[in-house]
Protein backbone atom coordinates (compact mmCIF):
# COMPACT_ATOMS: atom_id res chain seq x y z
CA UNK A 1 97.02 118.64 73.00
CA UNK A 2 98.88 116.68 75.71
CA UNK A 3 98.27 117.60 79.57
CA UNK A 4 100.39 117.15 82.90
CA UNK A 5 98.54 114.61 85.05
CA UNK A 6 98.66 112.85 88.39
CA UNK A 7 97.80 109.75 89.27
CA UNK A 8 95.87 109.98 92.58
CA UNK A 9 96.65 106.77 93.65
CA UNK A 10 100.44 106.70 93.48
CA UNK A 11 101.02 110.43 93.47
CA UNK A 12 103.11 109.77 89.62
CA UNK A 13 103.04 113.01 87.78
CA UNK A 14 103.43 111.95 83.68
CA UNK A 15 101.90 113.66 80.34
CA UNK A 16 98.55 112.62 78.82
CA UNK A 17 97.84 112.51 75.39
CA UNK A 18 94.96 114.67 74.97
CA UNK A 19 92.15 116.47 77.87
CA UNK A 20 90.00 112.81 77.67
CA UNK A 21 91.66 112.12 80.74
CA UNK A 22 90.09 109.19 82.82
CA UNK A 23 89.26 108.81 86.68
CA UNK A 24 91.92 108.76 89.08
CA UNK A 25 94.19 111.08 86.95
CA UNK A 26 94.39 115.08 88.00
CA UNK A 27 94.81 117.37 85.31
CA UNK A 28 97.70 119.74 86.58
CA UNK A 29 96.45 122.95 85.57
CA UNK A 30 99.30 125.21 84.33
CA UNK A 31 102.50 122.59 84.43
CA UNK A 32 104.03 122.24 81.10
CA UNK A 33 103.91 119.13 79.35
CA UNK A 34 106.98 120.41 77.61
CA UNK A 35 110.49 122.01 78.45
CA UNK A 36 111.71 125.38 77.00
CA UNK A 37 113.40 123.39 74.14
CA UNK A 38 109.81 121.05 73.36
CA UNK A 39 111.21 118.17 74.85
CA UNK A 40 108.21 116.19 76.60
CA UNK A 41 108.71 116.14 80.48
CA UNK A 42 109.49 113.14 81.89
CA UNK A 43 107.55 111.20 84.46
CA UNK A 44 107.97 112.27 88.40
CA UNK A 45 107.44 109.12 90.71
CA UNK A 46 106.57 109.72 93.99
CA UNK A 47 108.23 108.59 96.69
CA UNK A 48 105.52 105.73 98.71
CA UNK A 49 104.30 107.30 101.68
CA UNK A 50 105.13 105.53 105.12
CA UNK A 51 102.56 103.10 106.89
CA UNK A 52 102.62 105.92 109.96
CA UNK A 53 102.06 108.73 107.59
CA UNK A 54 98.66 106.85 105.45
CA UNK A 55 95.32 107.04 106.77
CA UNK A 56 93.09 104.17 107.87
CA UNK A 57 91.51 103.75 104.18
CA UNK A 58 95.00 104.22 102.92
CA UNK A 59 96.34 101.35 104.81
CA UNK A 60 93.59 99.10 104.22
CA UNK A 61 93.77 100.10 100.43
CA UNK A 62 97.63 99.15 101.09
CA UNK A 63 96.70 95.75 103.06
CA UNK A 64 94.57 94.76 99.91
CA UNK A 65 96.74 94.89 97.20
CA UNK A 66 99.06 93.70 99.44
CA UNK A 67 97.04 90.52 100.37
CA UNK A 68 97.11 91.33 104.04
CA UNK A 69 94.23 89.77 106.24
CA UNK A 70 93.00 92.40 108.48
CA UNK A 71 91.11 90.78 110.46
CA UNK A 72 90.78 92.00 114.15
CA UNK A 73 92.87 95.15 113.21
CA UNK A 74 90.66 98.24 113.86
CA UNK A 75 92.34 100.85 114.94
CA UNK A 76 95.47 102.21 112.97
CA UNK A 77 98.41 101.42 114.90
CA UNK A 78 96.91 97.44 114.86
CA UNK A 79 96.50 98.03 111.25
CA UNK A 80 100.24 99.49 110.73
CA UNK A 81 101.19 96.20 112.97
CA UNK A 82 99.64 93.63 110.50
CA UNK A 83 101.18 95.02 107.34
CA UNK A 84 104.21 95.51 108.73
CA UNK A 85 104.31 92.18 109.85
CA UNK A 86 103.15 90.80 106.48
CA UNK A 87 106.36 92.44 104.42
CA UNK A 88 109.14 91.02 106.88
């Protein structure tokens, strides 16, 4: 039986086949995986959160996939700095 799910990293809500559901995905407890009619749900993306609004292993998580050196950057606002500067 199919479950609602989020994925923790990107905050995407979608349905997932059966309860087998792997790390990193939240089962939704209670959200429908289907409208009143039995139409599957769609997927919700969430919108990115802002560089000001991410914590410090957020942004370095962000930096990495990113390719963004951060070295020197320790605090957050120097962190914020580099990756903004990287995706001028």
């Amino acid at each position: 039986m199919p479950v609602r799910v989020r994925d923790e990293s990107t905050g995407h809500e979608h349905n997932w086949p059966n309860d087998d559901v792997p790390e990193g995905l939240t089962v939704l407890d209670g959200e429908p995986t289907e409208d009143a009619y039995g139409v599957p749900r769609p997927p919700v993306y969430a919108a990115p959160k802002a560089l000001e609004d991410q914590t410090v292993p957020e942004l370095r998580d962000t930096a990495e996939k990113s390719g963004v050196d951060l070295a020197g950057a320790t605090k957050k606002a120097e962190i914020v700095a580099k990756i903004s500067e990287e995706q001028k």
